[in-house]
Protein backbone atom coordinates (compact mmCIF):
# COMPACT_ATOMS: atom_id res chain seq x y z
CA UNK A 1 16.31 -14.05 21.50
CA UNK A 2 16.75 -17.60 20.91
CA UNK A 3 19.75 -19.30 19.73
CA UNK A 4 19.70 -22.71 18.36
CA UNK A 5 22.57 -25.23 16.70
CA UNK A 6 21.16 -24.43 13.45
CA UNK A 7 19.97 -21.26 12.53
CA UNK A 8 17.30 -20.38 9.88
CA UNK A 9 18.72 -19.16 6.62
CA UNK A 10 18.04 -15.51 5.93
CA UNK A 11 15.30 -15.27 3.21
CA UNK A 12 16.25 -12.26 0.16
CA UNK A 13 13.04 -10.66 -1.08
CA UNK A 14 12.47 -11.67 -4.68
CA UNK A 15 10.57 -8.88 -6.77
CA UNK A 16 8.36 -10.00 -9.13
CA UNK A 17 9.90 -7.80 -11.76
CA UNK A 18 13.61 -8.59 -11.48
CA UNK A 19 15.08 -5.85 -12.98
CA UNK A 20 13.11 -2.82 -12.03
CA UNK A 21 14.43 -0.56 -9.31
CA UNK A 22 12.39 -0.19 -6.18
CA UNK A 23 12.16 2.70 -4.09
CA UNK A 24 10.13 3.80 -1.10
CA UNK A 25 7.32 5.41 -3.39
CA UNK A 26 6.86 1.87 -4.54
CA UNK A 27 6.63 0.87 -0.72
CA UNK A 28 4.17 3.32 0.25
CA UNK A 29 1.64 2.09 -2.59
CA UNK A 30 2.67 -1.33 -1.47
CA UNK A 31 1.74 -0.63 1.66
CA UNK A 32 -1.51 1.27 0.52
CA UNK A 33 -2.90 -1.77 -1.36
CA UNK A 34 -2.32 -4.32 1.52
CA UNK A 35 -4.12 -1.79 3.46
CA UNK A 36 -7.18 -1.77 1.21
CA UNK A 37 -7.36 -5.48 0.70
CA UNK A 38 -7.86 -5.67 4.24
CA UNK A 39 -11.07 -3.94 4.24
CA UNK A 40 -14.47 -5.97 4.03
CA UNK A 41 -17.15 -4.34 4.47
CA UNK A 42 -19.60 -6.15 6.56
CA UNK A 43 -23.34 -6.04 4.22
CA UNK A 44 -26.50 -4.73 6.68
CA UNK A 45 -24.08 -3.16 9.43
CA UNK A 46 -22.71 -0.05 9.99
CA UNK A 47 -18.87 0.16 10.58
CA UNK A 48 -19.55 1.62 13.75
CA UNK A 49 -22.49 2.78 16.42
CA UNK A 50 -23.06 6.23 16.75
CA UNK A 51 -22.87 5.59 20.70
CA UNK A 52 -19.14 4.62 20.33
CA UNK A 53 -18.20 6.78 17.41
CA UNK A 54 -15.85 9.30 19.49
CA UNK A 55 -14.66 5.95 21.35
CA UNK A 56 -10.75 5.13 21.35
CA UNK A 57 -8.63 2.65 22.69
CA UNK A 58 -5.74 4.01 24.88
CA UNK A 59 -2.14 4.12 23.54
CA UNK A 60 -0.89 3.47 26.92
CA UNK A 61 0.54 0.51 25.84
CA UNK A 62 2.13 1.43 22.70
CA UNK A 63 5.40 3.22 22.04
CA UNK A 64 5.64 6.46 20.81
CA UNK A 65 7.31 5.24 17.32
CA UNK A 66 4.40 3.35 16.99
CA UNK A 67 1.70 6.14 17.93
CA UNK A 68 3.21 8.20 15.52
CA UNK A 69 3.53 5.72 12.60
CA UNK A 70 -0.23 5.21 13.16
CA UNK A 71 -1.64 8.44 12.73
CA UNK A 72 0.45 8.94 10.08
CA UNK A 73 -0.73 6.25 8.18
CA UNK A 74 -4.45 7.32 9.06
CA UNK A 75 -3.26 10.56 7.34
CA UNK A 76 -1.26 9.33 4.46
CA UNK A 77 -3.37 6.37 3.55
CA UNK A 78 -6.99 8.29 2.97
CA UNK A 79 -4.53 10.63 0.81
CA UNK A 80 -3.57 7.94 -1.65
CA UNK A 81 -6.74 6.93 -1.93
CA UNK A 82 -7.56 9.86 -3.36
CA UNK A 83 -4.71 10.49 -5.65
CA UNK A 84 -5.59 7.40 -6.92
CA UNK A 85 -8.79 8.82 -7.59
CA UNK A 86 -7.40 11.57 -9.84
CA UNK A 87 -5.76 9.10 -11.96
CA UNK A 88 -7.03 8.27 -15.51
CA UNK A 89 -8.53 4.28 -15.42
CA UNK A 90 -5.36 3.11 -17.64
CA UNK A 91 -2.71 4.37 -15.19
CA UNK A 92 -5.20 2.98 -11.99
CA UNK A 93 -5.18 -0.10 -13.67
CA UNK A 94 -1.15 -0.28 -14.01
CA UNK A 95 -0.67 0.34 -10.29
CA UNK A 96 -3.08 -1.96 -9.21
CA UNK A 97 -2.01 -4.74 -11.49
CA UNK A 98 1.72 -4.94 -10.62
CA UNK A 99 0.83 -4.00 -7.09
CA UNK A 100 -1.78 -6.91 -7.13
CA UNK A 101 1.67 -9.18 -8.65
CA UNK A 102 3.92 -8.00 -5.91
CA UNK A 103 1.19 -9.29 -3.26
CA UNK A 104 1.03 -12.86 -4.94
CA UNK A 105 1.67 -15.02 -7.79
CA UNK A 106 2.53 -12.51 -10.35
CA UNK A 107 0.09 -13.92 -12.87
CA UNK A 108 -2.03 -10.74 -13.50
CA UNK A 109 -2.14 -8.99 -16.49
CA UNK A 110 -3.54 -6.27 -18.37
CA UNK A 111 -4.37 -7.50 -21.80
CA UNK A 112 -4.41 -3.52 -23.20
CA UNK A 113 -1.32 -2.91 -22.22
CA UNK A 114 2.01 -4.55 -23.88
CA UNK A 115 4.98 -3.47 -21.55
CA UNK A 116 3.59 -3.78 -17.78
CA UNK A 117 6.93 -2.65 -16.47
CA UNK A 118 6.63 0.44 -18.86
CA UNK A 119 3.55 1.28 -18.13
CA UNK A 120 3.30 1.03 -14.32
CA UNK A 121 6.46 3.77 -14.14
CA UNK A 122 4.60 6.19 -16.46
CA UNK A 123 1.53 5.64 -13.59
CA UNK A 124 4.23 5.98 -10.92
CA UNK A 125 5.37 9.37 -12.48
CA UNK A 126 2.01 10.65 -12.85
CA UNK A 127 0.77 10.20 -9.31
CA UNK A 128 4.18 11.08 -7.46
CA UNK A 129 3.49 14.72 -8.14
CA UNK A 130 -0.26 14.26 -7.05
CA UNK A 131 0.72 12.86 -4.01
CA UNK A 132 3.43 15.76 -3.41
CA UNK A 133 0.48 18.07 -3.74
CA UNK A 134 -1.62 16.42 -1.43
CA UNK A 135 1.32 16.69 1.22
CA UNK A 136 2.55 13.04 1.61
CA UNK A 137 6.52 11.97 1.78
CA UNK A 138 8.29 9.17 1.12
């Protein structure tokens, strides 16, 4: 660690809804929608040849907290997925709209909806027990 004559201030995370109460099930979708903006698929090209397709990198070099948090996330992630699936368009669209404000400016909006705040926690409620079913914690 470094030390210097003038540290850097610590930074607080600002929400983008001030008053509403996170917890970790807001994290794991969080974390669930980074994860899917990440993916481009790449047009003409398979995602992977079928001469490599049982192929893996060694985890030699990673620690064992980090070996596990990966294959959890390559179980828990595919799982949101599809409870998000399962949801009716109205409560997929809440998630992904507040989720979508949390990532950047929080500009977006759904013009059917009047409270956003109101209407992502009745999507939160209904795919918490989905997710319970399907096996994932948070």
């Amino acid at each position: 660690m470094a030390y210097t004559a003038c540290p850097t201030p610590k930074v607080e995370y600002v929400s983008s809804l001030d008053t509403y109460p996170y917890d970790a099930l807001d994290d794991l979708l969080y974390d669930w929608y980074c994860r899917e903006q990440g993916y481009v698929p790449v047009e003409g090209y398979g995602r992977q040849d079928v001469a490599c397709a049982r192929s893996a990198s060694s985890d030699q070099w990673l620690s064992s907290d980090e070996v596990i948090d990966s294959r959890i996330e390559a179980y828990v992630m595919p799982m949101i997925s599809f409870a998000m699936e399962e949801l009716l368009s109205d409560d997929r669209i809440a998630i992904m709209t507040e989720l979508r404000n949390r990532k950047g400016p929080a500009v977006w909006r759904n013009p059917r909806v009047v409270d956003q705040k109101e209407a992502y926690a009745k999507a939160k409620a209904k795919i918490a027990p989905i997710l319970s079913r399907k096996g994932v914690e948070w």
